[in-house]
C-alpha atoms as a PDB file:
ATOM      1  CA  UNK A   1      89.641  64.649 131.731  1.00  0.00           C
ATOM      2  CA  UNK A   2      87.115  63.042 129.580  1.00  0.00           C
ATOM      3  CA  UNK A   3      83.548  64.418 129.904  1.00  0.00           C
ATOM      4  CA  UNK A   4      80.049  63.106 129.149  1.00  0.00           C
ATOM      5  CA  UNK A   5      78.901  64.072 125.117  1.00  0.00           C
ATOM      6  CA  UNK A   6      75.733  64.945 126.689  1.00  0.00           C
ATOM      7  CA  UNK A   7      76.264  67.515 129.562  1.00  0.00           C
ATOM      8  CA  UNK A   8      73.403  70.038 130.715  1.00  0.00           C
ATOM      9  CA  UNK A   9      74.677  73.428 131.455  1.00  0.00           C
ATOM     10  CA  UNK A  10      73.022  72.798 134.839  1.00  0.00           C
ATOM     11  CA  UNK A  11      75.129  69.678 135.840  1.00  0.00           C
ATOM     12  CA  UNK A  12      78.129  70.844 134.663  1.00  0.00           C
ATOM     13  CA  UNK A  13      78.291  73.264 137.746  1.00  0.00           C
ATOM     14  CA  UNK A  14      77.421  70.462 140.296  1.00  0.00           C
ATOM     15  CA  UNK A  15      80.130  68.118 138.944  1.00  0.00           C
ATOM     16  CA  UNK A  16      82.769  70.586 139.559  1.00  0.00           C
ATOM     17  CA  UNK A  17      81.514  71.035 142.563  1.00  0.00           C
ATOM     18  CA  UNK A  18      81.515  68.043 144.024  1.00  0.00           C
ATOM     19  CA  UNK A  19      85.089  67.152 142.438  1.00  0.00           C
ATOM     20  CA  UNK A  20      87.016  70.288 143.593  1.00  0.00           C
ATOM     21  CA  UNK A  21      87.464  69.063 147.321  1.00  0.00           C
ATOM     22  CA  UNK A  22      88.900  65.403 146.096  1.00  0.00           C
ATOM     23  CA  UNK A  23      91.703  68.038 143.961  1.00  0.00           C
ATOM     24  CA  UNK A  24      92.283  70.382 146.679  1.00  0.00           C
ATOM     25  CA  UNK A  25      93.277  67.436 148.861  1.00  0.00           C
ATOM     26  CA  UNK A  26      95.469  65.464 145.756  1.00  0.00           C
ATOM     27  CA  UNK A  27      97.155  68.443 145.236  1.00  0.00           C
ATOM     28  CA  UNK A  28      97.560  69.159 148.701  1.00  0.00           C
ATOM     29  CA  UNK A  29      98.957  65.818 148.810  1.00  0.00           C
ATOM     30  CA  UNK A  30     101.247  65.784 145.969  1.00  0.00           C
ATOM     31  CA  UNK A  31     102.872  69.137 147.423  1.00  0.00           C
ATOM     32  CA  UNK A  32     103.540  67.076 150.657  1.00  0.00           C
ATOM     33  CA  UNK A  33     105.218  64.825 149.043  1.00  0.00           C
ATOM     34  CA  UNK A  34     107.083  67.132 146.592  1.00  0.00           C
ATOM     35  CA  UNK A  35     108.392  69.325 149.468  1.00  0.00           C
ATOM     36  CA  UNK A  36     108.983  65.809 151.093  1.00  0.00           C
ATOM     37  CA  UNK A  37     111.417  64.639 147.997  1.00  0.00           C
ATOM     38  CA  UNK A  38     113.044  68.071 147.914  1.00  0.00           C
ATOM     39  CA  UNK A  39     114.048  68.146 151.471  1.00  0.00           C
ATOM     40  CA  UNK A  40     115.206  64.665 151.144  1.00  0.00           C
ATOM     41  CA  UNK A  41     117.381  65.910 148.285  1.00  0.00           C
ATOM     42  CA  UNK A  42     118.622  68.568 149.984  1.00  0.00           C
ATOM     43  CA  UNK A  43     120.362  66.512 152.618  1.00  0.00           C
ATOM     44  CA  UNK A  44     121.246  63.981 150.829  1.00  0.00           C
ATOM     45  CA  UNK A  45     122.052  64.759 147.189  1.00  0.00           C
ATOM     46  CA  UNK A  46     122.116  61.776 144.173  1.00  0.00           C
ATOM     47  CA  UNK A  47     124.634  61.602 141.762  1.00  0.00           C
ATOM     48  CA  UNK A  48     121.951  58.795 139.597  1.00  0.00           C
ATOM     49  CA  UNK A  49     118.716  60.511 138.333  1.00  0.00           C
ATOM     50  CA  UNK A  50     115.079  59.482 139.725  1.00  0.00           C
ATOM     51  CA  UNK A  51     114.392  55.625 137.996  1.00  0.00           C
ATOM     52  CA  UNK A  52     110.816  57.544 136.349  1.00  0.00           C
ATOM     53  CA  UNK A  53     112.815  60.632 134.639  1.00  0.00           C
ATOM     54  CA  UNK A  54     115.331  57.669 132.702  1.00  0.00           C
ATOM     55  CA  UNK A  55     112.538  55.833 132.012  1.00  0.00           C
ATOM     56  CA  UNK A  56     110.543  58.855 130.666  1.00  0.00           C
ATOM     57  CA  UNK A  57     113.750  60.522 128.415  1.00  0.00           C
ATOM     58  CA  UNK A  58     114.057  56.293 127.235  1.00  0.00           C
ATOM     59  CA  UNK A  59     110.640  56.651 125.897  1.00  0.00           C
ATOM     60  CA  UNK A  60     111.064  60.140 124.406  1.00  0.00           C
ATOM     61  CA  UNK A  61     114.033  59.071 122.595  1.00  0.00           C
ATOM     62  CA  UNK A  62     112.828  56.061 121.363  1.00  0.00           C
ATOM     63  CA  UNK A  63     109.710  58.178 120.186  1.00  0.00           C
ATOM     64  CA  UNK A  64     112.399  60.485 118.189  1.00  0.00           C
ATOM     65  CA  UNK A  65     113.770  57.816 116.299  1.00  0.00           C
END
């Protein structure tokens, strides 16, 4: 999270504040979907890994060399 260079003690309060509700509901979204995936899993189990964790460990090993 990138912040202002300039922030007042007294804003800095208000900010989090007003953003806290917006990540209660994200996260409470992202654990719907997590415990959404895992269930999904659970029935139904792949033998090929999620397309996003190859891509990510192609981009880490291309980073190591």
């Amino acid at each position: 999270m990138t912040t202002p260079p300039r922030l007042s003690p007294s804003t800095l309060p208000v900010s989090l504040t007003l953003s806290w509700p917006a990540v209660l509901t994200a996260r409470r979204k992202l654990l719907k979907r997590l415990t959404k995936n895992s269930s999904k899993s659970k029935q139904k189990p792949k033998k090929r890994p999620l397309p996003n964790m190859t891509g990510l460990a192609g981009m880490i090993r291309q980073a190591a060399h």
